[in-house]
Protein backbone atom coordinates (compact mmCIF):
# COMPACT_ATOMS: atom_id res chain seq x y z
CA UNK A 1 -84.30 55.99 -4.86
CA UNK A 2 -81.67 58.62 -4.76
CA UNK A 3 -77.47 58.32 -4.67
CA UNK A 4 -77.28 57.01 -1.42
CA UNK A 5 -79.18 53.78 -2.59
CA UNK A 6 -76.61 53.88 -5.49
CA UNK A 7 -73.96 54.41 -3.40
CA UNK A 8 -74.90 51.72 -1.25
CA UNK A 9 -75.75 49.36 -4.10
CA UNK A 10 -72.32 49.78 -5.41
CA UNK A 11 -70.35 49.20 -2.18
CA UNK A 12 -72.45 46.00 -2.39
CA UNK A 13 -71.60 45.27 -5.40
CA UNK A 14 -68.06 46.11 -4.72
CA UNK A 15 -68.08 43.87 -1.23
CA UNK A 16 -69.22 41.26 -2.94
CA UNK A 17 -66.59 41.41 -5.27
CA UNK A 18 -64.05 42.31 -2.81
CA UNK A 19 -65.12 38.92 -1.15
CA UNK A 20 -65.50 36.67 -4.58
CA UNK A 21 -61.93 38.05 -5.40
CA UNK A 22 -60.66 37.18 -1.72
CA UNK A 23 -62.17 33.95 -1.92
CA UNK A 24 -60.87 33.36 -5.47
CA UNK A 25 -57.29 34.89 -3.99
CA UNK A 26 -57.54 32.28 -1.54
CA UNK A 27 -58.50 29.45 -3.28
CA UNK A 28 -55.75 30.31 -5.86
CA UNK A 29 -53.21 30.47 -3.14
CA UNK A 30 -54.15 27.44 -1.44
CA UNK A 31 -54.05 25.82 -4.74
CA UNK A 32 -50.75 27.31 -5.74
CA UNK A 33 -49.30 26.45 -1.63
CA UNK A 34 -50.28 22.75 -1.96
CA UNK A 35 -49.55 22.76 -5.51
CA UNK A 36 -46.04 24.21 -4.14
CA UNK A 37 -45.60 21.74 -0.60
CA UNK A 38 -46.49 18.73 -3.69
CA UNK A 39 -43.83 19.64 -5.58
CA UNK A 40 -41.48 20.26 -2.55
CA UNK A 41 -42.66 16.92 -1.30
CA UNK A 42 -41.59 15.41 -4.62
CA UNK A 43 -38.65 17.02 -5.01
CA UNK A 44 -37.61 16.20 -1.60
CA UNK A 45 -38.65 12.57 -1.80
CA UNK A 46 -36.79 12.48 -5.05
CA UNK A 47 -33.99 14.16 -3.90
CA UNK A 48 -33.91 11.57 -0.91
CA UNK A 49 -34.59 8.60 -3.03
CA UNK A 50 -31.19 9.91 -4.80
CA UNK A 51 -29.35 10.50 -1.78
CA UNK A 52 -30.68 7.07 -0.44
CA UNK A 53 -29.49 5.66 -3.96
CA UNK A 54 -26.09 7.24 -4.30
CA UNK A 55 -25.69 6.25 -0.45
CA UNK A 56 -26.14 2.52 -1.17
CA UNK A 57 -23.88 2.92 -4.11
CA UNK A 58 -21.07 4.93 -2.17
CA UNK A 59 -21.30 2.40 0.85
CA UNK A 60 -21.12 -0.46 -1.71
CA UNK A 61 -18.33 1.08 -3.25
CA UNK A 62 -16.88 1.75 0.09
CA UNK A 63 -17.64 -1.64 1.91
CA UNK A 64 -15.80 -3.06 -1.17
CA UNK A 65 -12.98 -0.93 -1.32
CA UNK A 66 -12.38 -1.57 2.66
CA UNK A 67 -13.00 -5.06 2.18
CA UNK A 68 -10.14 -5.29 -0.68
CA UNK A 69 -7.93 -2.85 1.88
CA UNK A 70 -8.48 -5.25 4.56
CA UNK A 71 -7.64 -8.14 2.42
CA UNK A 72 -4.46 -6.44 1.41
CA UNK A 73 -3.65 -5.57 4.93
CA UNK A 74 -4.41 -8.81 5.81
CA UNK A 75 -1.85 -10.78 3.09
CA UNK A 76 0.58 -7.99 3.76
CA UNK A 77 0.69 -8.82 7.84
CA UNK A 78 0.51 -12.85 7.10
CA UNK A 79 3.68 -12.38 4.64
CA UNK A 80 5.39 -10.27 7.24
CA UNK A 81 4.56 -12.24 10.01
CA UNK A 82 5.90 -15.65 7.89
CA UNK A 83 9.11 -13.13 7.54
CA UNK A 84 9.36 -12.65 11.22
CA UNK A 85 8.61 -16.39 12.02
CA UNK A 86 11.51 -17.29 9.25
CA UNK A 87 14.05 -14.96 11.16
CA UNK A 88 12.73 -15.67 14.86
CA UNK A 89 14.27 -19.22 14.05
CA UNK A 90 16.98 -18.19 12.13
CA UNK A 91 17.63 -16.15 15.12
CA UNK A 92 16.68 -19.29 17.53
CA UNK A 93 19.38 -21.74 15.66
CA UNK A 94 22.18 -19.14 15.95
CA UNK A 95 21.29 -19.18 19.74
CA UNK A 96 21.10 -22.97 19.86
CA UNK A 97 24.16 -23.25 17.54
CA UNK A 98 26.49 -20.11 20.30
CA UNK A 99 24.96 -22.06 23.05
CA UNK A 100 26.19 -25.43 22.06
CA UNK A 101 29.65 -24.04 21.27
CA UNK A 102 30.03 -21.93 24.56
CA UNK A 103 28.92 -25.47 26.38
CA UNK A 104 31.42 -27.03 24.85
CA UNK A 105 34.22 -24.41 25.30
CA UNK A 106 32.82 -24.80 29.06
CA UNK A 107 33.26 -28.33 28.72
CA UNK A 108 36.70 -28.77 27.32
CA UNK A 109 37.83 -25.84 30.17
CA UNK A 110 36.75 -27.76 32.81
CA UNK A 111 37.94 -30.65 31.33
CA UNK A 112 41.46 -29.05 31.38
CA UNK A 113 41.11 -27.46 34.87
CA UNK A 114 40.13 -30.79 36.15
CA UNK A 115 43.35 -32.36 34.68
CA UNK A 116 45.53 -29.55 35.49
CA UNK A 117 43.98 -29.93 39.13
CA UNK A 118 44.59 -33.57 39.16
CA UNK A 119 48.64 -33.14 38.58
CA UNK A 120 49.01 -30.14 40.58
CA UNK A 121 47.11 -33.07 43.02
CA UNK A 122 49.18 -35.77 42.67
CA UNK A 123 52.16 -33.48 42.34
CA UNK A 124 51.62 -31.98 45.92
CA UNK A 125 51.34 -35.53 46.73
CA UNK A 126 54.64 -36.51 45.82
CA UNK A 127 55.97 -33.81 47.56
CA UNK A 128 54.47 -34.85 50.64
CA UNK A 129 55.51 -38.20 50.26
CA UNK A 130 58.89 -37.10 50.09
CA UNK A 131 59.11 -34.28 52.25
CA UNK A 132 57.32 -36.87 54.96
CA UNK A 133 59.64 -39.45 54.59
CA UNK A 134 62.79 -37.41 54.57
CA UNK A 135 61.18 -35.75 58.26
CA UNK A 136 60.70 -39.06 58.92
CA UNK A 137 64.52 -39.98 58.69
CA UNK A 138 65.60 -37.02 59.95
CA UNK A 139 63.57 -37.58 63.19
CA UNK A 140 64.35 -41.11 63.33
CA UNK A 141 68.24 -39.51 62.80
CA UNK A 142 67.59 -37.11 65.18
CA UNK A 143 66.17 -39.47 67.95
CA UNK A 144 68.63 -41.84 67.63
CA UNK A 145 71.43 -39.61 68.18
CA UNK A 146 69.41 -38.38 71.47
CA UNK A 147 69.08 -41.34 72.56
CA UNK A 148 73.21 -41.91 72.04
CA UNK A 149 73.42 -39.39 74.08
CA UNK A 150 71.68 -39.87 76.65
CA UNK A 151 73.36 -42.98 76.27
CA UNK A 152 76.76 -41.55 77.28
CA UNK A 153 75.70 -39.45 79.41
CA UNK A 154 73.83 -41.78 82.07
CA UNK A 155 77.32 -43.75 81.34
CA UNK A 156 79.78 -41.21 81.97
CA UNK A 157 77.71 -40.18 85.25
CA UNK A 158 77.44 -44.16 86.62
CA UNK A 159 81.54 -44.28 85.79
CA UNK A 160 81.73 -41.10 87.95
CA UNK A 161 79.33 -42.33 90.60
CA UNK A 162 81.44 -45.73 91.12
CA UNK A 163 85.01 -43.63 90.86
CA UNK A 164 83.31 -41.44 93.77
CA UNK A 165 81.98 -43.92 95.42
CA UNK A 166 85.46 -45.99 95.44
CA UNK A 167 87.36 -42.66 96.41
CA UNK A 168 85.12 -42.22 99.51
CA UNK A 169 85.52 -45.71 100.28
CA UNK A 170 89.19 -45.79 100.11
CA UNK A 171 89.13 -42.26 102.10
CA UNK A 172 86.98 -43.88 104.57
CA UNK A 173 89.52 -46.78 104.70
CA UNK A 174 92.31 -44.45 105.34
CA UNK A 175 90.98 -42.63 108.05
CA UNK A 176 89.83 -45.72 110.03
CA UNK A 177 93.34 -47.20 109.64
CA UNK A 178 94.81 -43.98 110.81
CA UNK A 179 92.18 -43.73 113.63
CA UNK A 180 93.22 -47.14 114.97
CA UNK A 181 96.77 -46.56 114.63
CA UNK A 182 96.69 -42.94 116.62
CA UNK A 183 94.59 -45.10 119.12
CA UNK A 184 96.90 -48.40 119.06
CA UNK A 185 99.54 -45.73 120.22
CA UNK A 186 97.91 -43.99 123.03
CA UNK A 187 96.35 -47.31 124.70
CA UNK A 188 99.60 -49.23 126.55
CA UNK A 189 99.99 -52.35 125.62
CA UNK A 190 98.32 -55.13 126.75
CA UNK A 191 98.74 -59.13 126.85
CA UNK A 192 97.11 -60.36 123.77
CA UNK A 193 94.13 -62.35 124.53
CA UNK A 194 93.69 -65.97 123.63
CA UNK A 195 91.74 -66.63 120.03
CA UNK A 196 89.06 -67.80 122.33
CA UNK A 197 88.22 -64.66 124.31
CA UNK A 198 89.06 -62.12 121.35
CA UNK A 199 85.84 -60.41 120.10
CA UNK A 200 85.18 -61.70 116.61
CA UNK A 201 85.60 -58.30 114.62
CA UNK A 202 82.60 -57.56 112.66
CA UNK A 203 83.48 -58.51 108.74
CA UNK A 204 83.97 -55.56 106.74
CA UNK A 205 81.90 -55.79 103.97
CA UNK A 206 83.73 -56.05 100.91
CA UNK A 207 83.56 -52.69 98.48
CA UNK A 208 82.16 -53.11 95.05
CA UNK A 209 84.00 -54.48 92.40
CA UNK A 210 84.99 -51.62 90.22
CA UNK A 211 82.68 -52.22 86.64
CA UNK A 212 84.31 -50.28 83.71
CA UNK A 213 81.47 -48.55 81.90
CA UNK A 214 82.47 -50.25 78.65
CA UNK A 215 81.67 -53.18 80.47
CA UNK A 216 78.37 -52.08 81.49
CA UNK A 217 75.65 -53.44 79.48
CA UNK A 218 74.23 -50.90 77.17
CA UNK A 219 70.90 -50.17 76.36
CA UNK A 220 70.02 -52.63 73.36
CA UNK A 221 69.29 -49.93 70.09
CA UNK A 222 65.62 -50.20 69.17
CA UNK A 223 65.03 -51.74 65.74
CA UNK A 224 64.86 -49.13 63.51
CA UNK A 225 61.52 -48.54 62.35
CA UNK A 226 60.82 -49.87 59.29
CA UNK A 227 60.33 -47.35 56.46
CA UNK A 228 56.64 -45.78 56.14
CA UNK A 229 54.56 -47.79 53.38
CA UNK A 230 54.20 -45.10 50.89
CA UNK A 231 49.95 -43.65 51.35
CA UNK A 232 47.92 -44.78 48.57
CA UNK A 233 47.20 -42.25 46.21
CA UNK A 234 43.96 -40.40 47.40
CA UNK A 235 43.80 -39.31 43.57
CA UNK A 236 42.92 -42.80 42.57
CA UNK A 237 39.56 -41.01 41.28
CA UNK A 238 41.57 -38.58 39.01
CA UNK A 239 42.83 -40.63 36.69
CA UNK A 240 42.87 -39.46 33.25
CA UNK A 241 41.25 -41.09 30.66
């Protein structure tokens, strides 16, 4: 055979190694990539295993920590709020305590207005009293000498009536006296009649007997009135204590 069966004999030879190597290269790398993802596998699963561990441990350490914080925060707030109780009723008996002295301040005022009101009450009542009663005599005063008055005056005007009625009467007598004289002159004179046939003259009637008005009967005085009872106190319900 010539060089061209050599040649071709050795790029057989060197295929076949080619592919023996490639075939070794890949077995080597599969080997060495599985061989590799084990060891990452491992490493990872270890390295989660620690995280997992140190996790536990940390939240452990944690839960307990927040548990003793809580339990702290917890006696801290129950001795504060026992503080804030203790000074709400503190607070709550100084109320009570300003309360009940105000009230009583209140009280005692009132108590004092009342019986400050109660004498200025009975004081203005007095002074009524009084103040009525002295009107009271002063009208009764008053009325009494109006009624006087009166008194003398319808007196005084009867004693002039009667004088004027007496000075017309004696006027009236007069002029018929000297109206049957001028006419006892003029007529002549005749023969006087007997007592038989003489006209009965028609009786004059005979004038009022002149009553002096201290004579006259006066107006009886009214009995005075006796003196007003004096109210009973309206105040009977103020009385002090």
């Amino acid at each position: 055979m010539g060089r061209f069966t050599e040649d071709m004999g050795r790029l057989r030879d060197e295929i076949a190694s080619d592919r023996t190597n490639r075939h070794t290269l890949i077995a080597e790398t599969r080997e060495e990539i599985s061989a590799s993802a084990l060891a990452f596998m491992t490493n990872l699963k270890d390295s989660v295993e620690t995280l997992q561990s140190r996790f536990h441990t940390d939240f452990a350490e944690m839960a307990q920590s927040g548990r003793a914080d809580r339990n702290a925060f917890m006696t801290q707030l129950g001795s504060e709020v026992a503080d804030l109780r203790v000074e709400a009723a503190a607070q709550r008996d100084a109320a009570r305590r300003s309360f009940a002295e105000s009230a009583a301040e209140a009280r005692a005022e009132r108590a004092s207005q009342g019986a400050a009101m109660r004498e200025d009450v009975s004081r203005l009542q007095d002074g009524f009293r009084q103040a009525r009663g002295e009107m009271a005599t002063e009208v009764r005063a008053a009325g009494e000498a109006f009624v006087a008055d009166i008194v003398d005056a319808v007196t005084g005007l009867r004693r002039e009536t009667v004088q004027l009625v007496d000075d017309l009467s004696r006027e009236r007598a007069s002029a018929r006296e000297a109206w049957r004289g001028g006419m006892a002159k003029a007529r002549p004179p005749a023969s006087a009649p007997s007592p038989a046939a003489r006209p009965k003259a028609h009786a004059k009637p005979a004038p009022k007997p002149f009553v002096a008005a201290d004579s006259m009967a006066k107006p009886e005085d009214k009995p005075a009135k006796p003196e007003p009872k004096p109210a009973r106190a309206r105040d009977e319900g103020f009385k002090t204590d």
